[in-house]
Protein backbone atom coordinates (compact mmCIF):
# COMPACT_ATOMS: atom_id res chain seq x y z
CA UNK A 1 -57.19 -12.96 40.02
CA UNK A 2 -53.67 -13.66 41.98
CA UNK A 3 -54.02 -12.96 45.71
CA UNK A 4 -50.22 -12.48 47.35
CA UNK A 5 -50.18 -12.18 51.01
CA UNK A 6 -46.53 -10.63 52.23
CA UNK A 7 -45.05 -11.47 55.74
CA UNK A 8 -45.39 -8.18 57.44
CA UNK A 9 -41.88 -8.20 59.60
CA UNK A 10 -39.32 -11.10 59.76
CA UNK A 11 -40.48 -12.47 62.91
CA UNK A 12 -43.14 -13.82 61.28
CA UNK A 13 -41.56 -16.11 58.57
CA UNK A 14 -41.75 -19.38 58.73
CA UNK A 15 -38.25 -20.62 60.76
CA UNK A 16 -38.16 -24.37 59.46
CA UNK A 17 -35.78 -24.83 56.43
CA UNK A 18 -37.12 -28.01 54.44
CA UNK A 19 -33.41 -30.22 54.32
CA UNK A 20 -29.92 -28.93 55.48
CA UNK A 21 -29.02 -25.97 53.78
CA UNK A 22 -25.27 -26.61 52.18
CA UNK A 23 -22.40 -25.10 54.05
CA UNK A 24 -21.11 -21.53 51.96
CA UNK A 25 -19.08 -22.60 49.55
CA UNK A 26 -20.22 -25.94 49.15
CA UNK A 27 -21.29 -27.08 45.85
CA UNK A 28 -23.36 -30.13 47.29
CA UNK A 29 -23.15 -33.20 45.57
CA UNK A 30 -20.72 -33.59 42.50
CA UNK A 31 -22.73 -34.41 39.23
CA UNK A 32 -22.42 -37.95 38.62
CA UNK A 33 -21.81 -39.12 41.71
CA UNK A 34 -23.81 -42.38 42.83
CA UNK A 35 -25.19 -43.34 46.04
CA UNK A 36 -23.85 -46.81 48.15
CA UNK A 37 -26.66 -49.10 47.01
CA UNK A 38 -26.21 -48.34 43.12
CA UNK A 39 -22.57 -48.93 43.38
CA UNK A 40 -22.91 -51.62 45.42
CA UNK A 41 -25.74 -52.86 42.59
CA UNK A 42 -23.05 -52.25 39.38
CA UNK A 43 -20.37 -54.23 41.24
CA UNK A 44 -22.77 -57.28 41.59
CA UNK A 45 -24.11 -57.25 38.27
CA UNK A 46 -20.54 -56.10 36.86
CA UNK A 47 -19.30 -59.48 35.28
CA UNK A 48 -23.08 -60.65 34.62
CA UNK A 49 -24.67 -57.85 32.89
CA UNK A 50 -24.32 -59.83 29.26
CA UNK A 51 -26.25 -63.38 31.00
CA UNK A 52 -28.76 -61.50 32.64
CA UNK A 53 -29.51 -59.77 29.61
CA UNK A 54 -30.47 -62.76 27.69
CA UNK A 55 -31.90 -64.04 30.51
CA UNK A 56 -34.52 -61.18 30.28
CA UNK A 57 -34.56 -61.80 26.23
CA UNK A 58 -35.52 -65.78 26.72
CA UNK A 59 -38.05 -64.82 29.48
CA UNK A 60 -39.71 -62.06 27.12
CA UNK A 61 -39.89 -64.45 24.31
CA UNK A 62 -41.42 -67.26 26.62
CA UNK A 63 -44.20 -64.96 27.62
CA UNK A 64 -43.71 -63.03 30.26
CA UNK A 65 -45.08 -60.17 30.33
CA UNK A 66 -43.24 -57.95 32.44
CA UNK A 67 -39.53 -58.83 31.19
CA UNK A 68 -41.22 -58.40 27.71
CA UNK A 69 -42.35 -55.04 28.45
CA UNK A 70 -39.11 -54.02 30.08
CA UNK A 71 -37.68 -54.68 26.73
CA UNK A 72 -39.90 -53.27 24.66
CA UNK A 73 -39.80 -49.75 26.65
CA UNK A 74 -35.65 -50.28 26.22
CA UNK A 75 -35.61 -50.97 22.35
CA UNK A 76 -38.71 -48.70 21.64
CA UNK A 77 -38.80 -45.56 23.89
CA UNK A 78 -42.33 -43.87 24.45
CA UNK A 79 -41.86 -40.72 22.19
CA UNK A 80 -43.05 -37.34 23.50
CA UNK A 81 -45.01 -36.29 20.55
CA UNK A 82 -46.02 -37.44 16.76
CA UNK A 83 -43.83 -36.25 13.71
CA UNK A 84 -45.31 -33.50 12.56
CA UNK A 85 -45.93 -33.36 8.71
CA UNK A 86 -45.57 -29.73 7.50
CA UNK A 87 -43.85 -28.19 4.77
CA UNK A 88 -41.85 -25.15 6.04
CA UNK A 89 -40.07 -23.20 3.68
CA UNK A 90 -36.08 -23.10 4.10
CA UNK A 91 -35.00 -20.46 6.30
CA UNK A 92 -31.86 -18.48 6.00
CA UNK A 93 -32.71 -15.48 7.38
CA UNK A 94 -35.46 -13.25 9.76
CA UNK A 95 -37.88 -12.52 6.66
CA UNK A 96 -38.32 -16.63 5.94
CA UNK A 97 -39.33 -16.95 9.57
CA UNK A 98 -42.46 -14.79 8.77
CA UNK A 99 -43.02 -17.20 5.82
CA UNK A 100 -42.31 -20.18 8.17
CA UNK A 101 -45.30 -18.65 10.49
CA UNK A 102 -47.54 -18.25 7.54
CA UNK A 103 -46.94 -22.04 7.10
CA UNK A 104 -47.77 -22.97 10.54
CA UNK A 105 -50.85 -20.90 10.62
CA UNK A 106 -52.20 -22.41 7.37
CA UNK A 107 -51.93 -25.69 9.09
CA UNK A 108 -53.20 -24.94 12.03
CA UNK A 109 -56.37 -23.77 10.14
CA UNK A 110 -56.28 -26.36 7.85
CA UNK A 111 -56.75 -28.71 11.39
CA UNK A 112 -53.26 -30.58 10.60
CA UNK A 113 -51.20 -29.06 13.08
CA UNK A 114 -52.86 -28.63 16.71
CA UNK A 115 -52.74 -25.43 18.38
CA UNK A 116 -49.97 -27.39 20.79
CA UNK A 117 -47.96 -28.26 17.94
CA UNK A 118 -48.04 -24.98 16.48
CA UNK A 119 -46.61 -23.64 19.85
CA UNK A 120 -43.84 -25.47 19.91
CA UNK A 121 -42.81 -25.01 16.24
CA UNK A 122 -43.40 -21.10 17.03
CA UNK A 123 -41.13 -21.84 19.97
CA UNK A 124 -38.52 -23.20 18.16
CA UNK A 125 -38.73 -20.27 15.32
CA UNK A 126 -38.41 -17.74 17.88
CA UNK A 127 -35.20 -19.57 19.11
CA UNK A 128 -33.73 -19.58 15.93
CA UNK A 129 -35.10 -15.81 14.80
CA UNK A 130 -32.79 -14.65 17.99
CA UNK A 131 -30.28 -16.83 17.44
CA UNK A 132 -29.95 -15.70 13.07
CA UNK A 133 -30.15 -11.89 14.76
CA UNK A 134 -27.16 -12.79 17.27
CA UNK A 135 -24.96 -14.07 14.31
CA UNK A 136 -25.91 -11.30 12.38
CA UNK A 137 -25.41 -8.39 14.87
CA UNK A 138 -22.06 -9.96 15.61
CA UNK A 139 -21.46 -10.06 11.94
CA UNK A 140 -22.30 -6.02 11.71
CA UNK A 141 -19.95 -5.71 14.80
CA UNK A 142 -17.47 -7.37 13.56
CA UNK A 143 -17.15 -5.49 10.08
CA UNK A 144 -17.57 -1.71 12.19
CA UNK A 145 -14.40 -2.82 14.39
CA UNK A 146 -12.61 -3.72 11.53
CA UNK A 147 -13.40 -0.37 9.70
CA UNK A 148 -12.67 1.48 13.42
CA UNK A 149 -9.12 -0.06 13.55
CA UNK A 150 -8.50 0.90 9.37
CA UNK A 151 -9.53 4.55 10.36
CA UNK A 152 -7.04 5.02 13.31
């Protein structure tokens, strides 16, 4: 069960903003923008990125453990999840989605897919079930402005 509790009246809301609230207006910082240190970090390493890369590469093959586990998690990133093995039928349009779910079910049943998995494929149906019904409503739209213009 959810419990809310409401503020009765405004005098008794909390007054401390966490941070400085931005100025109106003011989009805060600019995307891409870096702080002092990791410019300051780039400009030191600037000429000597290509040395202290093989640096790292000699040290890793020598043994150590930590430069060769920085270059491990580099050339082989953890992945977020297995490949999934399952056969889904080709989809072109809404009614191959149901046959796409009938797939995912089956598997699910058949204990190769996890529930988890099966989420996220669902997920990603759904996302392309609205996005097959956008193209085709603007498709339908499309053809009844075209007729609307003939007729006037």
């Amino acid at each position: 069960m959810l419990v809310r509790h409401r503020l009765s009246n405004a005098s008794e809301q909390p007054s401390k903003v966490r941070g400085r609230p931005f100025q109106p207006g003011n989009p805060g910082r600019p995307p891409g923008s870096k702080n002092k240190t990791t410019r300051l970090v780039e400009q030191l390493v600037e000429g000597d990125a290509e040395k202290l890369s093989r640096k790292m590469l000699e040290l890793a093959k020598a043994g150590n453990v930590r430069c060769l586990e920085y270059c491990l998690d580099r050339l082989l990133p953890k992945r977020s999840g297995r490949s999934l093995d399952i056969q889904l039928p080709p989809i072109k349009n809404v009614h191959d989605v149901v046959l796409a779910m009938a797939a995912i079910t089956t598997a699910v049943s058949n204990g190769s897919l996890t529930a988890e998995e099966a989420s996220h494929l669902v997920n990603l149906l759904d996302r392309y079930d609205r996005a097959i019904t956008t193209s085709d409503f603007a498709i339908r739209l499309e053809k009844l402005e075209s007729r609307m213009k003939k007729k006037f």
